[in-house]
N, C-alpha and C. Protein backbone atom coordinates (compact mmCIF):
# COMPACT_ATOMS: atom_id res chain seq x y z
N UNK A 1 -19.33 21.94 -15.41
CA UNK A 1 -18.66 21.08 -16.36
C UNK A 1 -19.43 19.76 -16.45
N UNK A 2 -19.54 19.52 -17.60
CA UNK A 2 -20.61 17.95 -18.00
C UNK A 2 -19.46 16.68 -17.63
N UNK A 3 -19.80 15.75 -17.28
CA UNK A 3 -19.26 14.58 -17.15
C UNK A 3 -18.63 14.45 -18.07
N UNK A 4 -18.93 14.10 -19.13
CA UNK A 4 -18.00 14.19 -20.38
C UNK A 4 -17.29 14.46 -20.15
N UNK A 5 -17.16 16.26 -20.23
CA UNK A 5 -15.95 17.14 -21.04
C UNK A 5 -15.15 16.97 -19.27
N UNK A 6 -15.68 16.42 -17.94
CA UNK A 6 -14.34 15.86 -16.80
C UNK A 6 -13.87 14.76 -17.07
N UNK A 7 -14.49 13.99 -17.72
CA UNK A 7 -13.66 12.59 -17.63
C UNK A 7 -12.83 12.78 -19.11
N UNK A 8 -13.95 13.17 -20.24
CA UNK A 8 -12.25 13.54 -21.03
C UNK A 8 -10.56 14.35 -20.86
N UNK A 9 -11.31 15.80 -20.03
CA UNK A 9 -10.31 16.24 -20.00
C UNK A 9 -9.28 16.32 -18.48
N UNK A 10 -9.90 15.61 -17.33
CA UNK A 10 -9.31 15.30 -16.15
C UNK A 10 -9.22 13.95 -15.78
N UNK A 11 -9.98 13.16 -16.13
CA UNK A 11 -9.72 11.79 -15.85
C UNK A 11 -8.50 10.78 -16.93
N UNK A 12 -9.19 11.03 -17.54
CA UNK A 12 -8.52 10.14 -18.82
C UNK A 12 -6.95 10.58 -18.82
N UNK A 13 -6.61 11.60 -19.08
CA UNK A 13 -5.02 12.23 -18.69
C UNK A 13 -4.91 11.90 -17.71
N UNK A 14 -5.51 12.02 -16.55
CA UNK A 14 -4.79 11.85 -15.01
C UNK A 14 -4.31 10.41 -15.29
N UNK A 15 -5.44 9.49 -15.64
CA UNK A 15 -4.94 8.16 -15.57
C UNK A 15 -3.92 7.92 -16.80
N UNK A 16 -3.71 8.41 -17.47
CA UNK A 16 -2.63 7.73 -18.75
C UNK A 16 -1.32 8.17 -18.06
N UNK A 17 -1.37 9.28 -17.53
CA UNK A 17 -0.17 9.91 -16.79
C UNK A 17 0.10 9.14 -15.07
N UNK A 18 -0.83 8.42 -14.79
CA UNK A 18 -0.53 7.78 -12.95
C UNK A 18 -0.06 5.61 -14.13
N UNK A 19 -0.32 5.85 -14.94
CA UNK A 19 0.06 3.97 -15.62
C UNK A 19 1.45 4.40 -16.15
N UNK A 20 2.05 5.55 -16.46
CA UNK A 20 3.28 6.15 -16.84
C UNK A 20 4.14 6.08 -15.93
N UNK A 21 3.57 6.62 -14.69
CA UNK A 21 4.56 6.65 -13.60
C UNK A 21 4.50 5.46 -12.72
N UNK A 22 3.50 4.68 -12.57
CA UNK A 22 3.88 3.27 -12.25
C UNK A 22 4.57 2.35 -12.97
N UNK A 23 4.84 2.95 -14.14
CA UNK A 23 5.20 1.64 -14.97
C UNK A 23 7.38 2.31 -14.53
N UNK A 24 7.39 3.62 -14.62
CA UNK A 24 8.48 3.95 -14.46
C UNK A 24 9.05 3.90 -13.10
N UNK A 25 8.09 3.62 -12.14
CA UNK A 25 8.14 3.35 -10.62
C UNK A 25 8.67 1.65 -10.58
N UNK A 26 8.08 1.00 -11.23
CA UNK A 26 8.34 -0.50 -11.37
C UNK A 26 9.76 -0.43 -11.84
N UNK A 27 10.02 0.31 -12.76
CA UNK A 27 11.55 -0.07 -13.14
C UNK A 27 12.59 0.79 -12.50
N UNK A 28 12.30 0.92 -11.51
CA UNK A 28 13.07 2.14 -10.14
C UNK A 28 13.39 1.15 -9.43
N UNK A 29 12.61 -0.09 -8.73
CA UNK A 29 12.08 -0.64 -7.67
C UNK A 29 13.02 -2.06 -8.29
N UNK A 30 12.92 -2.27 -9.88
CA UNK A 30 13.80 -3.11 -10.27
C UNK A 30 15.43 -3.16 -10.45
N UNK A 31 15.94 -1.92 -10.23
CA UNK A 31 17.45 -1.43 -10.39
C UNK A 31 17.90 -1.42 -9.22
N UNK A 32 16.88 -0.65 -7.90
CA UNK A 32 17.26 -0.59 -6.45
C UNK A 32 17.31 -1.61 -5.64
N UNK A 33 18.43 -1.28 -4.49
CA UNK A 33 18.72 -2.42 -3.73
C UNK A 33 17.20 -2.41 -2.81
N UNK A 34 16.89 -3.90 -2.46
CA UNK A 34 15.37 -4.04 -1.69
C UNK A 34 15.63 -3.24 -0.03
N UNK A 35 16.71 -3.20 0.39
CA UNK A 35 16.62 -2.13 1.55
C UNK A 35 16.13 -0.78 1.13
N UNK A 36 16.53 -0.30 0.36
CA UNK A 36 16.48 0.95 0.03
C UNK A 36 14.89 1.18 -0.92
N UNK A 37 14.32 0.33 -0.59
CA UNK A 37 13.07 0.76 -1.59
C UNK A 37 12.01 0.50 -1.07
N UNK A 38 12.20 1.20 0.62
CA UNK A 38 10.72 1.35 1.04
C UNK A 38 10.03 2.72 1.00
N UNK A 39 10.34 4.01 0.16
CA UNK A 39 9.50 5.23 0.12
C UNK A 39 9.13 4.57 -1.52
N UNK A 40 9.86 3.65 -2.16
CA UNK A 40 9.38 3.46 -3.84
C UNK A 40 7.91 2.69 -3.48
N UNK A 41 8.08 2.01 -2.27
CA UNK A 41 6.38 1.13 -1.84
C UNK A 41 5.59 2.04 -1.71
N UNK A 42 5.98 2.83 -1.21
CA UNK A 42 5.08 3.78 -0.40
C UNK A 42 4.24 4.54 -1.51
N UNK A 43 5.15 5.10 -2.68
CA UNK A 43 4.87 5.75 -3.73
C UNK A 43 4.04 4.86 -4.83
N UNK A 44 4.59 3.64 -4.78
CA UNK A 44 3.72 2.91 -5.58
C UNK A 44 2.70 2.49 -5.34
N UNK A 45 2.41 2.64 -4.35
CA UNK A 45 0.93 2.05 -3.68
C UNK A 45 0.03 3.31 -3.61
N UNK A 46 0.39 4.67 -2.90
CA UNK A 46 -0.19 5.72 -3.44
C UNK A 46 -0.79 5.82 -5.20
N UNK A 47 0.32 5.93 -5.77
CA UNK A 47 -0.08 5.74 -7.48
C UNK A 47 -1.05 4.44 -7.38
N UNK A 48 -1.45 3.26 -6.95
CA UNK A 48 -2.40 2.69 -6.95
C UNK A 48 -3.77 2.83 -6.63
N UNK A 49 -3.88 3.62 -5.41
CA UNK A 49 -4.95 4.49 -5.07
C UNK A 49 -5.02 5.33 -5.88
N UNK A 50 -4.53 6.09 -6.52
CA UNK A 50 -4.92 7.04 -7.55
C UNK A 50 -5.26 6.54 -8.95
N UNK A 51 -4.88 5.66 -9.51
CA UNK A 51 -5.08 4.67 -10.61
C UNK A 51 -6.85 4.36 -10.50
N UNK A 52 -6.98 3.75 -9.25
CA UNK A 52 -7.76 3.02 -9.04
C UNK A 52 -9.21 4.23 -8.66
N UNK A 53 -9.00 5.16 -7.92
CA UNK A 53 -10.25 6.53 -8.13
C UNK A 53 -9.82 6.85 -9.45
N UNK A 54 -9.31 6.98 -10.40
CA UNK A 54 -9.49 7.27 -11.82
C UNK A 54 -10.38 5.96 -12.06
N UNK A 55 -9.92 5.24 -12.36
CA UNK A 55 -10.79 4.14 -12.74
C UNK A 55 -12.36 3.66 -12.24
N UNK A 56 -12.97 3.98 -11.13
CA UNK A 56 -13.99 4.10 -11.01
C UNK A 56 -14.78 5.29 -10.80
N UNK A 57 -14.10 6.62 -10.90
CA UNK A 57 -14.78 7.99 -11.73
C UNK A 57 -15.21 7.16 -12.90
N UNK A 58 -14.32 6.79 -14.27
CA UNK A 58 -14.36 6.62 -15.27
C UNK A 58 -15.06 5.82 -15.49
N UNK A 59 -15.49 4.52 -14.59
CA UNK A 59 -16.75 3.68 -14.85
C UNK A 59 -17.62 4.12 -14.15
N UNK A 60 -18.23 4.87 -13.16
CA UNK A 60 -19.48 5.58 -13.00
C UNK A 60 -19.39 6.49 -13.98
N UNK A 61 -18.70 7.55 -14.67
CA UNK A 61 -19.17 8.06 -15.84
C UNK A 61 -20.20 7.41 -16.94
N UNK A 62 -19.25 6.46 -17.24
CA UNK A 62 -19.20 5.41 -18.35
C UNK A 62 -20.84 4.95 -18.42
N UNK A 63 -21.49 4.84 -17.00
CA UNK A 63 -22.60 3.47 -16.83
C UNK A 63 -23.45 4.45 -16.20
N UNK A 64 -23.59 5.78 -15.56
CA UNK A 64 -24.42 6.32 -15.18
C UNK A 64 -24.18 7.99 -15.82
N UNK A 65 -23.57 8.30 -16.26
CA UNK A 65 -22.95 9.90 -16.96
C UNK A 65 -23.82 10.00 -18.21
């Protein structure tokens, strides 16, 4: 598989779909009581690590692909 046709068709979705669920993670974390929202950290910070290897797949594509 060419760089391209991974970062179009595995990167780019992965990441539109991990800014979806952080953004719906944020408004989880905003309704819940702050005791109760330490697996929502846990999860949101995971989804950050994953955000964030999408995002520099997608710029080594970008600058060396």
């Amino acid at each position: 598989m060419l760089a391209a046709d991974f970062s179009r068709f595995v990167l780019i979705p992965l990441f539109v779909l991990n800014m979806g669920a952080m953004l719906i993670t944020l408004q989880m974390k905003k309704k819940t009581k702050p005791e109760f929202s330490g697996n929502l950290n846990i999860l949101y910070l995971i989804e950050n690590i994953i955000g964030l290897g999408c995002a520099i797949g997608l710029s080594y594509i970008a600058f060396f692909g």
